[in-house]
Protein backbone atom coordinates (compact mmCIF):
# COMPACT_ATOMS: atom_id res chain seq x y z
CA UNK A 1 168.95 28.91 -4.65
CA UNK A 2 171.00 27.28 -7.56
CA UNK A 3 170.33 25.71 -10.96
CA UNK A 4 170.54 22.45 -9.48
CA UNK A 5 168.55 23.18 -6.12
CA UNK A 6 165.56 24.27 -8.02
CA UNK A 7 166.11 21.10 -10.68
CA UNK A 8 166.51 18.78 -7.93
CA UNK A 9 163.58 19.91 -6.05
CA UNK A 10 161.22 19.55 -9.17
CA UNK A 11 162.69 15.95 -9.65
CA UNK A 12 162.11 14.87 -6.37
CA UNK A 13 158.07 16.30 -6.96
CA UNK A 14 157.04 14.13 -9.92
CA UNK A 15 153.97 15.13 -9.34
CA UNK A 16 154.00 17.49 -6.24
CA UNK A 17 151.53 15.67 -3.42
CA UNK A 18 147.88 16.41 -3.73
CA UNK A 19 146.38 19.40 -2.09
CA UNK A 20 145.29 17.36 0.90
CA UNK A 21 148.51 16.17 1.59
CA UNK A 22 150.57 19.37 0.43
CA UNK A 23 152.74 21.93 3.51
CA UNK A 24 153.21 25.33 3.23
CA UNK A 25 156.78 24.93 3.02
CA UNK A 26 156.43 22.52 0.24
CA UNK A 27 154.30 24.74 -2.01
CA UNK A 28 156.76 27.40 -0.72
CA UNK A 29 159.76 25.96 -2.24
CA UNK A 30 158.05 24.90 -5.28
CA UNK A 31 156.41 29.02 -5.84
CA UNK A 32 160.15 29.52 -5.13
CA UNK A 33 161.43 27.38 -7.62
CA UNK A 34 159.31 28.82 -10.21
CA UNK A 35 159.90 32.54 -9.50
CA UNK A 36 163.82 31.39 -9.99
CA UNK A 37 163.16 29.78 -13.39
CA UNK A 38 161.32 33.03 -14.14
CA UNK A 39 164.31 34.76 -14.03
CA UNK A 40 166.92 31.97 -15.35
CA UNK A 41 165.04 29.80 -17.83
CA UNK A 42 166.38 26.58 -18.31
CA UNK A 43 165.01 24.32 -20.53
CA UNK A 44 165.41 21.25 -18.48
CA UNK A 45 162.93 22.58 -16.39
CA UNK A 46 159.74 22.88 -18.60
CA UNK A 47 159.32 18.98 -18.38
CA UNK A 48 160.01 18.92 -14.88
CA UNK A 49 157.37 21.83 -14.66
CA UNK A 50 154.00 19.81 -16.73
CA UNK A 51 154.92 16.51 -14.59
CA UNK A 52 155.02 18.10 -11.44
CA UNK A 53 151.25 19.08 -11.31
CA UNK A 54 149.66 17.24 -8.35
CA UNK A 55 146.03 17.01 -7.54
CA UNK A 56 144.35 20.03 -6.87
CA UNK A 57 145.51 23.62 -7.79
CA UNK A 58 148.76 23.90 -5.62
CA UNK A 59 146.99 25.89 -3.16
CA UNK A 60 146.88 28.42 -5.98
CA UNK A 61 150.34 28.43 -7.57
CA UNK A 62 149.91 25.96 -10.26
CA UNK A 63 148.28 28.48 -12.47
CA UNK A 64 151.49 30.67 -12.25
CA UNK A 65 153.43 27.74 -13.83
CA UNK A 66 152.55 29.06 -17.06
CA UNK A 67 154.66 32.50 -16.80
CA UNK A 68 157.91 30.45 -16.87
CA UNK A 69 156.88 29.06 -19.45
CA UNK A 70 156.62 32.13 -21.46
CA UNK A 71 160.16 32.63 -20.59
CA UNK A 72 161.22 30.17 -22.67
CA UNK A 73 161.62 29.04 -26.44
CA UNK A 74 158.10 28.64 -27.91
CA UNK A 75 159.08 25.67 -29.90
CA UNK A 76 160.47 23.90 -26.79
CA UNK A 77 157.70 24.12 -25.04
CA UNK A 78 155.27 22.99 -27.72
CA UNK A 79 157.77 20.01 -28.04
CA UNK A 80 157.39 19.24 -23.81
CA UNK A 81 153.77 20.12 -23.93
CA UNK A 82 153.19 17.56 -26.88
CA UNK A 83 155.45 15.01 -25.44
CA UNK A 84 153.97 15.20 -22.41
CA UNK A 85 150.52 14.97 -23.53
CA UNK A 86 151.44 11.97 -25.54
CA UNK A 87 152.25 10.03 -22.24
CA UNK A 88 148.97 8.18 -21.65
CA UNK A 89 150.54 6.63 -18.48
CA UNK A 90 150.05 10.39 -16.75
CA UNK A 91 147.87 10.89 -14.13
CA UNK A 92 145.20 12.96 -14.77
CA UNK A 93 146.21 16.33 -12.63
CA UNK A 94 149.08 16.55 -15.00
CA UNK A 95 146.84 15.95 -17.93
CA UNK A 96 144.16 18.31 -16.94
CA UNK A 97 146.92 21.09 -16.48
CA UNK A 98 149.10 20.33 -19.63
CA UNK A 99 145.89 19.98 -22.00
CA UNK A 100 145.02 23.80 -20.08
CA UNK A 101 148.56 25.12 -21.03
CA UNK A 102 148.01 23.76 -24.67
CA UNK A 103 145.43 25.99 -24.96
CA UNK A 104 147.67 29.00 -24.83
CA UNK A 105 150.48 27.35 -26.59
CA UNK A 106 148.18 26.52 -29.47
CA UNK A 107 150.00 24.35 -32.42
CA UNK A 108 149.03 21.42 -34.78
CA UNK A 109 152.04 19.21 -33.28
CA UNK A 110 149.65 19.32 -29.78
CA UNK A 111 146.96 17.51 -31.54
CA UNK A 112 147.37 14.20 -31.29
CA UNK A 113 148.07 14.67 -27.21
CA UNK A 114 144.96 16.68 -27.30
CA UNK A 115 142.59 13.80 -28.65
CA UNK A 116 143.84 11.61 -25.96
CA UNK A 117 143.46 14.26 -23.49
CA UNK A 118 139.30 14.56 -25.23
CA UNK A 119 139.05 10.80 -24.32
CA UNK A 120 139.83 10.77 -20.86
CA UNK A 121 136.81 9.79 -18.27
CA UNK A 122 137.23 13.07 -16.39
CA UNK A 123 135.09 15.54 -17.95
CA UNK A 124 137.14 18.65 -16.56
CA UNK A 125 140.35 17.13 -19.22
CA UNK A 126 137.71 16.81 -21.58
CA UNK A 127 136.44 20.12 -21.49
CA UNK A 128 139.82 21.59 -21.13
CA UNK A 129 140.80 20.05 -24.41
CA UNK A 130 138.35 20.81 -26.43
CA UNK A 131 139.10 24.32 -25.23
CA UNK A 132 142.87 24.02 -26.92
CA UNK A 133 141.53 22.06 -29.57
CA UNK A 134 139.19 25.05 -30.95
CA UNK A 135 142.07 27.14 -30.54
CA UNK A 136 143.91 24.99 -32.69
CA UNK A 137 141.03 25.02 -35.18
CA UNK A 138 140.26 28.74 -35.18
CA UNK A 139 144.35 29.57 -35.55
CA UNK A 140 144.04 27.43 -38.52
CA UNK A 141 141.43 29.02 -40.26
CA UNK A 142 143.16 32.40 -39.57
CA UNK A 143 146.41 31.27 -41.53
């Protein structure tokens, strides 16, 4: 697989399908795609990465997103994550799984995202933001 295989593929998955509609060779190239950005982080994929989250959990692999992520440069993910999260034309699997990864990428710019992610009508977004948002408050008191 190249750069631009694994790129492409994530562009052509904005989101991935829902579980219901998801193949095993589908969430086989995208676990693929993710172990290669593992080992060659590229920062054009982090976006790629928090809009690709379909409904569902990805048959399981959508919770390993979050090691590439820790590949990369901190601040550029907080910058995706927050840009992301600002997009209130998302649907809500990639809300409910970017307001999750806020959580462990915990910074004041994410706020803002996080209060529209504390509005939303599903309660699971809610819940999961005012999981990162606590975070946010207890890293402040700490510093």
């Amino acid at each position: 697989m190249t750069k631009d295989d694994a790129l492409n593929f994530l562009s052509r998955h904005q989101p991935m399908p829902s579980d219901k509609n998801l193949t095993q060779d589908i969430i086989d190239k995208y676990d693929d795609v993710r172990k290669f950005f593992i080992k060659n982080p590229d920062r054009k994929a982090i976006e790629l990465f928090l809009r690709s989250f379909g409904e569902g959990d990805g048959w399981g692999v959508y919770q390993l997103v979050e090691d590439f992520f820790y590949q990369c440069c901190n601040i550029d993910v907080k910058k995706e994550i927050k840009k992301v999260l600002e997009d209130i034309t998302i649907p809500d699997s990639i809300r409910y799984w970017v307001t999750q990864i806020a959580a462990a990428f915990s910074d004041e710019i994410l706020r803002n995202g996080l209060q529209i992610s504390l509005q939303s009508k599903n309660i699971d977004i809610r819940n999961a933001a005012k999981v990162a948002i606590n975070q946010l408050d207890e890293y402040k008191k700490q510093n």
